[in-house]
Protein backbone atom coordinates (compact mmCIF):
# COMPACT_ATOMS: atom_id res chain seq x y z
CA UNK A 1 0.00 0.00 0.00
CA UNK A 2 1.42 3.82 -0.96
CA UNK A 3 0.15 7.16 0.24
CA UNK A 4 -1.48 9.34 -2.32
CA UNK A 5 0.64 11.98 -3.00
CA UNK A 6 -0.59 15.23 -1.31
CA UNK A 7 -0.12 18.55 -2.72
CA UNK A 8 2.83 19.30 -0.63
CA UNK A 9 4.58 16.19 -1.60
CA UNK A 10 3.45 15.77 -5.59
CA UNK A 11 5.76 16.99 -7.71
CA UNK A 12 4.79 19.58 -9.87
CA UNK A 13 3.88 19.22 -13.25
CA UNK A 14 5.13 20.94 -16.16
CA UNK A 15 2.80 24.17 -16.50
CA UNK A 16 3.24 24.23 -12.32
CA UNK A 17 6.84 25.78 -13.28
CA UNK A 18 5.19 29.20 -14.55
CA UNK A 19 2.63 29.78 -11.87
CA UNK A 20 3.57 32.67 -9.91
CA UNK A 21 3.53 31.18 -6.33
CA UNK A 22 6.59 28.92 -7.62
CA UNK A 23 8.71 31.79 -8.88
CA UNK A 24 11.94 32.71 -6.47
CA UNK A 25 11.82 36.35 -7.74
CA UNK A 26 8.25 36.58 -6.59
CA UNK A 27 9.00 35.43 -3.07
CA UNK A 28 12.02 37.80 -2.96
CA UNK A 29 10.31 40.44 -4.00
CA UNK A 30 7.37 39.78 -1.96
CA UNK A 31 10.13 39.62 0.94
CA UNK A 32 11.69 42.75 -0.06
CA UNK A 33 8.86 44.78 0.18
CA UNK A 34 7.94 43.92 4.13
CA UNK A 35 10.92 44.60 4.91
CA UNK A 36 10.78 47.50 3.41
CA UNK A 37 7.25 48.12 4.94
CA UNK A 38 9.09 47.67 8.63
CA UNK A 39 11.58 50.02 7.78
CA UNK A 40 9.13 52.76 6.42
CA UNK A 41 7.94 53.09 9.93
CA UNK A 42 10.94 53.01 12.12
CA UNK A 43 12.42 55.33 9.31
CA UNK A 44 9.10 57.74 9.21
CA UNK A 45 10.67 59.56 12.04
CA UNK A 46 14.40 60.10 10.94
CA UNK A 47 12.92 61.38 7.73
CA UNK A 48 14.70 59.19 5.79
CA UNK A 49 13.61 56.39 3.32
CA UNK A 50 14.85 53.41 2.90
CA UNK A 51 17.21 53.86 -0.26
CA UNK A 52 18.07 57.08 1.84
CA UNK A 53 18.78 54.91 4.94
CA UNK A 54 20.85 52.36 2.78
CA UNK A 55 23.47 55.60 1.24
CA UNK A 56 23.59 56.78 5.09
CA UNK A 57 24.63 53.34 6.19
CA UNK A 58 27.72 53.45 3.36
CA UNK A 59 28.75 56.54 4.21
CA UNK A 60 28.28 56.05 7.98
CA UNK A 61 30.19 52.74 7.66
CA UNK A 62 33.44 54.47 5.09
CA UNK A 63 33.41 57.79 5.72
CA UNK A 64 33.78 60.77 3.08
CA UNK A 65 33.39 58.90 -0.64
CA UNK A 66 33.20 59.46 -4.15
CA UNK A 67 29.77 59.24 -5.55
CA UNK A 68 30.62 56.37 -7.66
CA UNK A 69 31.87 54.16 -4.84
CA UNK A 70 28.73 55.09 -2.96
CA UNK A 71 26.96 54.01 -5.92
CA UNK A 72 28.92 50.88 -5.80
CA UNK A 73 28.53 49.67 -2.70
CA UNK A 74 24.87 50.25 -3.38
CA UNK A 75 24.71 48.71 -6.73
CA UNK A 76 22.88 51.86 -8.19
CA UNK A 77 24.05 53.56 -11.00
CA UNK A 78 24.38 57.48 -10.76
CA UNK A 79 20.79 58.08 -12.61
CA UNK A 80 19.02 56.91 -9.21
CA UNK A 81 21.51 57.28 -6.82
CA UNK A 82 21.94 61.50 -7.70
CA UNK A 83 18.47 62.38 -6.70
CA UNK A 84 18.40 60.32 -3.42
CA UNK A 85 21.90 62.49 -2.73
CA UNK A 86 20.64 65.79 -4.01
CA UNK A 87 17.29 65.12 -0.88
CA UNK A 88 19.88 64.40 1.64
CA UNK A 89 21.68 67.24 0.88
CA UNK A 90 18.54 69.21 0.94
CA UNK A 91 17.86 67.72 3.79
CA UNK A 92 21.10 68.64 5.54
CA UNK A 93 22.58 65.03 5.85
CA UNK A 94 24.86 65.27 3.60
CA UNK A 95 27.11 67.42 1.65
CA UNK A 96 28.29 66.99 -2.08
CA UNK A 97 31.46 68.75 -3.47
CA UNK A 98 33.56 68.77 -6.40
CA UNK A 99 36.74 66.70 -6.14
CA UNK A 100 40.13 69.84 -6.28
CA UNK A 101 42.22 66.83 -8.17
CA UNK A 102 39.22 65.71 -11.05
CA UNK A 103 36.42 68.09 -11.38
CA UNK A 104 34.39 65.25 -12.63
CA UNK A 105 34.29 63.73 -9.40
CA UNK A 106 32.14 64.53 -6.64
CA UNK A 107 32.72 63.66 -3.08
């Protein structure tokens, strides 16, 4: 005598693959955002967001850097990263200046 297979132990069939429930990215994603959610409200109060947070963590954590490396560390490229600078600087968290050795730069 065998069990039936129940739906927890039956393997899925082919079409199963492309539901959305069995996609990793979904469930990372899905992840992602509440944790995002739970730092949206302990953040509310600093005034910060959370991609704000994240650049205040590098820069806490290195010191004084070159956009770009901030950017690295991040894994943003300068097109999103610039405006989350340019509200920190607004907001007074941060301060952006021109590198004296490579104008190009900023620090």
């Amino acid at each position: 005598m065998t069990a039936m297979p129940t739906p927890s132990t039956q393997a899925p069939s082919d079409g199963d693959y492309l539901r959305l429930d069995q996609q990793i990215c979904f469930s990372l994603n899905a992840a992602s955002r509440a944790f995002g959610g739970v730092y949206r409200v302990i953040l509310k109060d600093l005034g910060l967001t959370y991609p704000q947070y994240l650049v205040m963590l590098v820069l806490w954590e290195h010191g004084e850097l070159p956009v770009k490396k901030v950017g690295e560390h991040l894994r943003l490229d300068s097109g999103t990263l610039s405006p989350l600078l340019k509200r920190l600087e607004t907001a007074g968290l941060v301060r952006r200046e021109r590198s004296a050795v490579d104008e190009r730069s900023v620090h």
